[in-house]
C-alpha atoms as a PDB file:
ATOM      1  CA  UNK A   1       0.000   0.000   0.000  1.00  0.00           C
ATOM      2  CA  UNK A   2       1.170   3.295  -0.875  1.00  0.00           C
ATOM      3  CA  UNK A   3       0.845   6.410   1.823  1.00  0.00           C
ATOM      4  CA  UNK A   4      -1.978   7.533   0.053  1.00  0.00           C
ATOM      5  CA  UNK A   5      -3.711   4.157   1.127  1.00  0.00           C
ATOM      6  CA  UNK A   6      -3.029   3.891   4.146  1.00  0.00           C
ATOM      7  CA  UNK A   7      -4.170   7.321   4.978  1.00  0.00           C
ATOM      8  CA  UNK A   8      -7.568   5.392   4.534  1.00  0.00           C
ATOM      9  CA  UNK A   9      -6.579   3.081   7.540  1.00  0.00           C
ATOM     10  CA  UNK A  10      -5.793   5.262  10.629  1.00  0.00           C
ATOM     11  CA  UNK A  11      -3.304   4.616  12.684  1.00  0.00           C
ATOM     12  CA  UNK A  12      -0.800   1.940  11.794  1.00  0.00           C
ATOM     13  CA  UNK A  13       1.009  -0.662  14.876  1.00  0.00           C
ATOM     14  CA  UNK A  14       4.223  -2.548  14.305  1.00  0.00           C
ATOM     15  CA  UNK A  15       3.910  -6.128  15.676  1.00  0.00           C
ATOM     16  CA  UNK A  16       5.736  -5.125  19.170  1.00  0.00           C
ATOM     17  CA  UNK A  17       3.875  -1.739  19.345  1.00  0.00           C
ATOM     18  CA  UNK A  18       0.589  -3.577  19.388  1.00  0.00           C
ATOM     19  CA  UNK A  19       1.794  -6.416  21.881  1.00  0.00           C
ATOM     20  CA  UNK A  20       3.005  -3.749  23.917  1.00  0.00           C
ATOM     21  CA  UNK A  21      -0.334  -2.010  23.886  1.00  0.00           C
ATOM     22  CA  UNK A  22      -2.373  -5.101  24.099  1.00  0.00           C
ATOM     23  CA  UNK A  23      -0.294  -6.159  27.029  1.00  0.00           C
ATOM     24  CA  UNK A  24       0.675  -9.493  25.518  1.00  0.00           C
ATOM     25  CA  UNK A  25       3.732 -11.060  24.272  1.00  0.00           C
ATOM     26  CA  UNK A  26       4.500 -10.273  20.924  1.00  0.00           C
ATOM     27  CA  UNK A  27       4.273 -14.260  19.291  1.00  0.00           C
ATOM     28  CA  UNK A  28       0.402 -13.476  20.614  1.00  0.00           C
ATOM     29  CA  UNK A  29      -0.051 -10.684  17.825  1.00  0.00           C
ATOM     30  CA  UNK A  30       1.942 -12.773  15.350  1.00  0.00           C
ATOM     31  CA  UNK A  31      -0.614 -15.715  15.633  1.00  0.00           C
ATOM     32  CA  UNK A  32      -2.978 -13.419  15.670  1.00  0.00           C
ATOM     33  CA  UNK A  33      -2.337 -12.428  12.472  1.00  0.00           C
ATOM     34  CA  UNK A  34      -1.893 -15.731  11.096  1.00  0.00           C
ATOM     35  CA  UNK A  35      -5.653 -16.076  11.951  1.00  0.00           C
ATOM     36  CA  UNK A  36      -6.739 -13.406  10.095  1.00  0.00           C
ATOM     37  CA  UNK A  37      -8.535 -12.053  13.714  1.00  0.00           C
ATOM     38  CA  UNK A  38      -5.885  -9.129  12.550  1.00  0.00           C
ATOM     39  CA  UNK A  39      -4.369  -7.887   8.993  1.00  0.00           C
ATOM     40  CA  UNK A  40      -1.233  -6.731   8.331  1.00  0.00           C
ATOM     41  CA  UNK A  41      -0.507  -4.812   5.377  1.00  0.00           C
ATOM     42  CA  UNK A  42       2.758  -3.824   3.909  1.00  0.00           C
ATOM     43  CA  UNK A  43       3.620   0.154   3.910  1.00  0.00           C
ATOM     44  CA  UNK A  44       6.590   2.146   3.228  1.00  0.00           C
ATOM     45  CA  UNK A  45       7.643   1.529   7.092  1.00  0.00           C
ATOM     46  CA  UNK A  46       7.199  -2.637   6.578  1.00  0.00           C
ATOM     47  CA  UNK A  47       4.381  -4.290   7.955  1.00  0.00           C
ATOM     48  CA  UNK A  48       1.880  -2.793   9.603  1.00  0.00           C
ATOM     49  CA  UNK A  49      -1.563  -3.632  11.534  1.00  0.00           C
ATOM     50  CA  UNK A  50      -3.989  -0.932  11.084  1.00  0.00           C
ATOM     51  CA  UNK A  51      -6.113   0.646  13.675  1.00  0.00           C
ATOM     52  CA  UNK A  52      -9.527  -0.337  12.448  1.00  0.00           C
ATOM     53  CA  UNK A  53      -8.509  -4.005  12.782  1.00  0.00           C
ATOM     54  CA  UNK A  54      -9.239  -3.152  16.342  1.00  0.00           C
ATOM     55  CA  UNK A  55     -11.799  -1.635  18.641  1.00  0.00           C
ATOM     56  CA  UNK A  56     -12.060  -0.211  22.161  1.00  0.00           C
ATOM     57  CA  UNK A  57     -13.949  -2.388  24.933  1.00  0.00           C
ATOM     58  CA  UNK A  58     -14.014  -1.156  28.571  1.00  0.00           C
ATOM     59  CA  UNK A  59     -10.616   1.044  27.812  1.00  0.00           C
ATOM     60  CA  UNK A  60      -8.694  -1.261  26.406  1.00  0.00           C
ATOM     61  CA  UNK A  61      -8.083  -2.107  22.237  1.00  0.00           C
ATOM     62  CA  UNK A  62      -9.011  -5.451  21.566  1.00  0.00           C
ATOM     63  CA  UNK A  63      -9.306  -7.513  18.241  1.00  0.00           C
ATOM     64  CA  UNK A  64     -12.517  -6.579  16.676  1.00  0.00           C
ATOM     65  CA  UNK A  65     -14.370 -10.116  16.361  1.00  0.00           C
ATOM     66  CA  UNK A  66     -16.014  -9.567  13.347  1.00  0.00           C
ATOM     67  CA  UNK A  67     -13.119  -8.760  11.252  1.00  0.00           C
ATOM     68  CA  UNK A  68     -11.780 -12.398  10.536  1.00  0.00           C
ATOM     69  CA  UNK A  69     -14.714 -13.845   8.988  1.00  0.00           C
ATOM     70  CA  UNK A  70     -14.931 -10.947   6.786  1.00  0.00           C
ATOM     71  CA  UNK A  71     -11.681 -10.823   5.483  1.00  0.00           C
ATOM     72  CA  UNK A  72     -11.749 -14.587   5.113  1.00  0.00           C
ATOM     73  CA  UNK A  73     -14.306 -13.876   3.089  1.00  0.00           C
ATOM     74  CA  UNK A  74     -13.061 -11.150   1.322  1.00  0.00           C
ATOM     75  CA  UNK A  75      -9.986 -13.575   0.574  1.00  0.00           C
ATOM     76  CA  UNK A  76     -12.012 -16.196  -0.836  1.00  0.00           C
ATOM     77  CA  UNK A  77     -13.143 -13.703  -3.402  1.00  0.00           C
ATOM     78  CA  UNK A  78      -9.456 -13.260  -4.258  1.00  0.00           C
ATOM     79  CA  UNK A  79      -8.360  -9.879  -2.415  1.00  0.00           C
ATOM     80  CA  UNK A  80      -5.670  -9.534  -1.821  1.00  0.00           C
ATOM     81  CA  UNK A  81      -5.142  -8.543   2.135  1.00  0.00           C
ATOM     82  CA  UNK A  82      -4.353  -5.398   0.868  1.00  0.00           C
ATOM     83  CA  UNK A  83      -7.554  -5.039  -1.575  1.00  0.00           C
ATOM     84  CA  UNK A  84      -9.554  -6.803   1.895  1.00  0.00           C
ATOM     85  CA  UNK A  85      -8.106  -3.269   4.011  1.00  0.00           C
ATOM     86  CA  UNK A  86      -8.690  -1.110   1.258  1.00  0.00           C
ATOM     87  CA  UNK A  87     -12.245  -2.409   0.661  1.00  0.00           C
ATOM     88  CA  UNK A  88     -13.190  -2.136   4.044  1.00  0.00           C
ATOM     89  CA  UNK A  89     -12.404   1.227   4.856  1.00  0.00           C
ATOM     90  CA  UNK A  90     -13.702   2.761   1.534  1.00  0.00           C
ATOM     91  CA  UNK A  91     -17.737   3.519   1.076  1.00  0.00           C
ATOM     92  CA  UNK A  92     -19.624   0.995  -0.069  1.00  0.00           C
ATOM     93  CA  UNK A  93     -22.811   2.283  -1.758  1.00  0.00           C
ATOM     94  CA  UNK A  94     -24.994  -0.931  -1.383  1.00  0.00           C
ATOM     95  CA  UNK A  95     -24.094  -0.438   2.645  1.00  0.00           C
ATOM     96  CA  UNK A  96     -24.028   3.900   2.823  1.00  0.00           C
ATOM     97  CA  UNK A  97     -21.129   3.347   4.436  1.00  0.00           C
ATOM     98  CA  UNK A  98     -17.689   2.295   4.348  1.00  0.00           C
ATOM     99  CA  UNK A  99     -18.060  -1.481   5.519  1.00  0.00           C
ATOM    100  CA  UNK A 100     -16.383  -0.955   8.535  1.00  0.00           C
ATOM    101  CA  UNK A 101     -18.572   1.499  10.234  1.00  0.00           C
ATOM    102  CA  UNK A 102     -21.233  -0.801   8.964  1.00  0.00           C
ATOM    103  CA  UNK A 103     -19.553  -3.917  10.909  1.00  0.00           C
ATOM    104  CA  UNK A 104     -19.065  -1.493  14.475  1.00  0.00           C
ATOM    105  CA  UNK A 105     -22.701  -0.975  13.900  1.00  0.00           C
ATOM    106  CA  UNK A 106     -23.311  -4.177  14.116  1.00  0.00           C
ATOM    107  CA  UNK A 107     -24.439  -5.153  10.562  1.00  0.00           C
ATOM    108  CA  UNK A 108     -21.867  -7.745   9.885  1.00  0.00           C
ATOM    109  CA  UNK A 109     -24.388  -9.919   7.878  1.00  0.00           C
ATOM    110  CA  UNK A 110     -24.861  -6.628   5.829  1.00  0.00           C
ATOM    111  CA  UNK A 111     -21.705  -6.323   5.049  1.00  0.00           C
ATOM    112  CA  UNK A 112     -20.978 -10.214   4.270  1.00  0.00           C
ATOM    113  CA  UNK A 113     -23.906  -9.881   1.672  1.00  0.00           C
ATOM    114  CA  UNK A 114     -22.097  -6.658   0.590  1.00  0.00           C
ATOM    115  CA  UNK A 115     -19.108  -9.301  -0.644  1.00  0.00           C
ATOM    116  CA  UNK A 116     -20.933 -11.519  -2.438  1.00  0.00           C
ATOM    117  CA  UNK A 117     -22.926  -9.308  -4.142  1.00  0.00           C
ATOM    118  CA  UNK A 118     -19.395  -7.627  -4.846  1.00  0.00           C
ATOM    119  CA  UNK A 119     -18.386 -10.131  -6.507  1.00  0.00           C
ATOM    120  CA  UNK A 120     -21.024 -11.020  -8.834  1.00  0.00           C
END
């Protein structure tokens, strides 16, 4: 992703940065990402997890649970992790809303319709 792109994303954590602010040890947030229950996209600085892969809960950031079956499904229709990020964060006019504010709203089966009907 360019820095245009990932102006689109927030904030952007290194592996350690996030383990440091998620108060566990940093193999955690690898397998974590292995999972897909966080993305990791490549910038100009390396790899980097972006802010929206996450959400506050009682003052702390947490993984935001609906975000792996999405982007598993988003990878099934051949995104690119990437694409998945970029497509998340951008508006979606089936939704009114970018799909991520549509998932925090708690339309996740919204926005998994939104993906197939994406890709037909």
């Amino acid at each position: 992703m360019t820095k245009h792109d990932t102006a689109l994303t927030g904030r952007l954590y290194s592996r350690a940065e996030l383990a440091e602010i998620m108060d566990v040890p940093e193999h955690r947030v690898r397998n974590l990402v292995r999972a897909y229950d966080l993305v990791e996209i490549e910038t100009d600085e390396g790899k980097r997890i972006p802010e929206f892969a996450l959400e506050e809960r009682g003052g702390e950031l947490q993984v935001n649970p609906a975000l792996r079956g999405t982007v598993l499904a988003l990878l099934d229709q051949e995104l690119t992790v990437a694409e998945a990020s970029l497509w998340l964060v951008s508006h979606n006019d089936e939704l009114g809303q970018s799909p991520l504010a549509a998932m925090r709203a708690g339309h996740v089966h919204a926005v998994r319709r939104a993906i197939i009907s994406t890709a037909l």
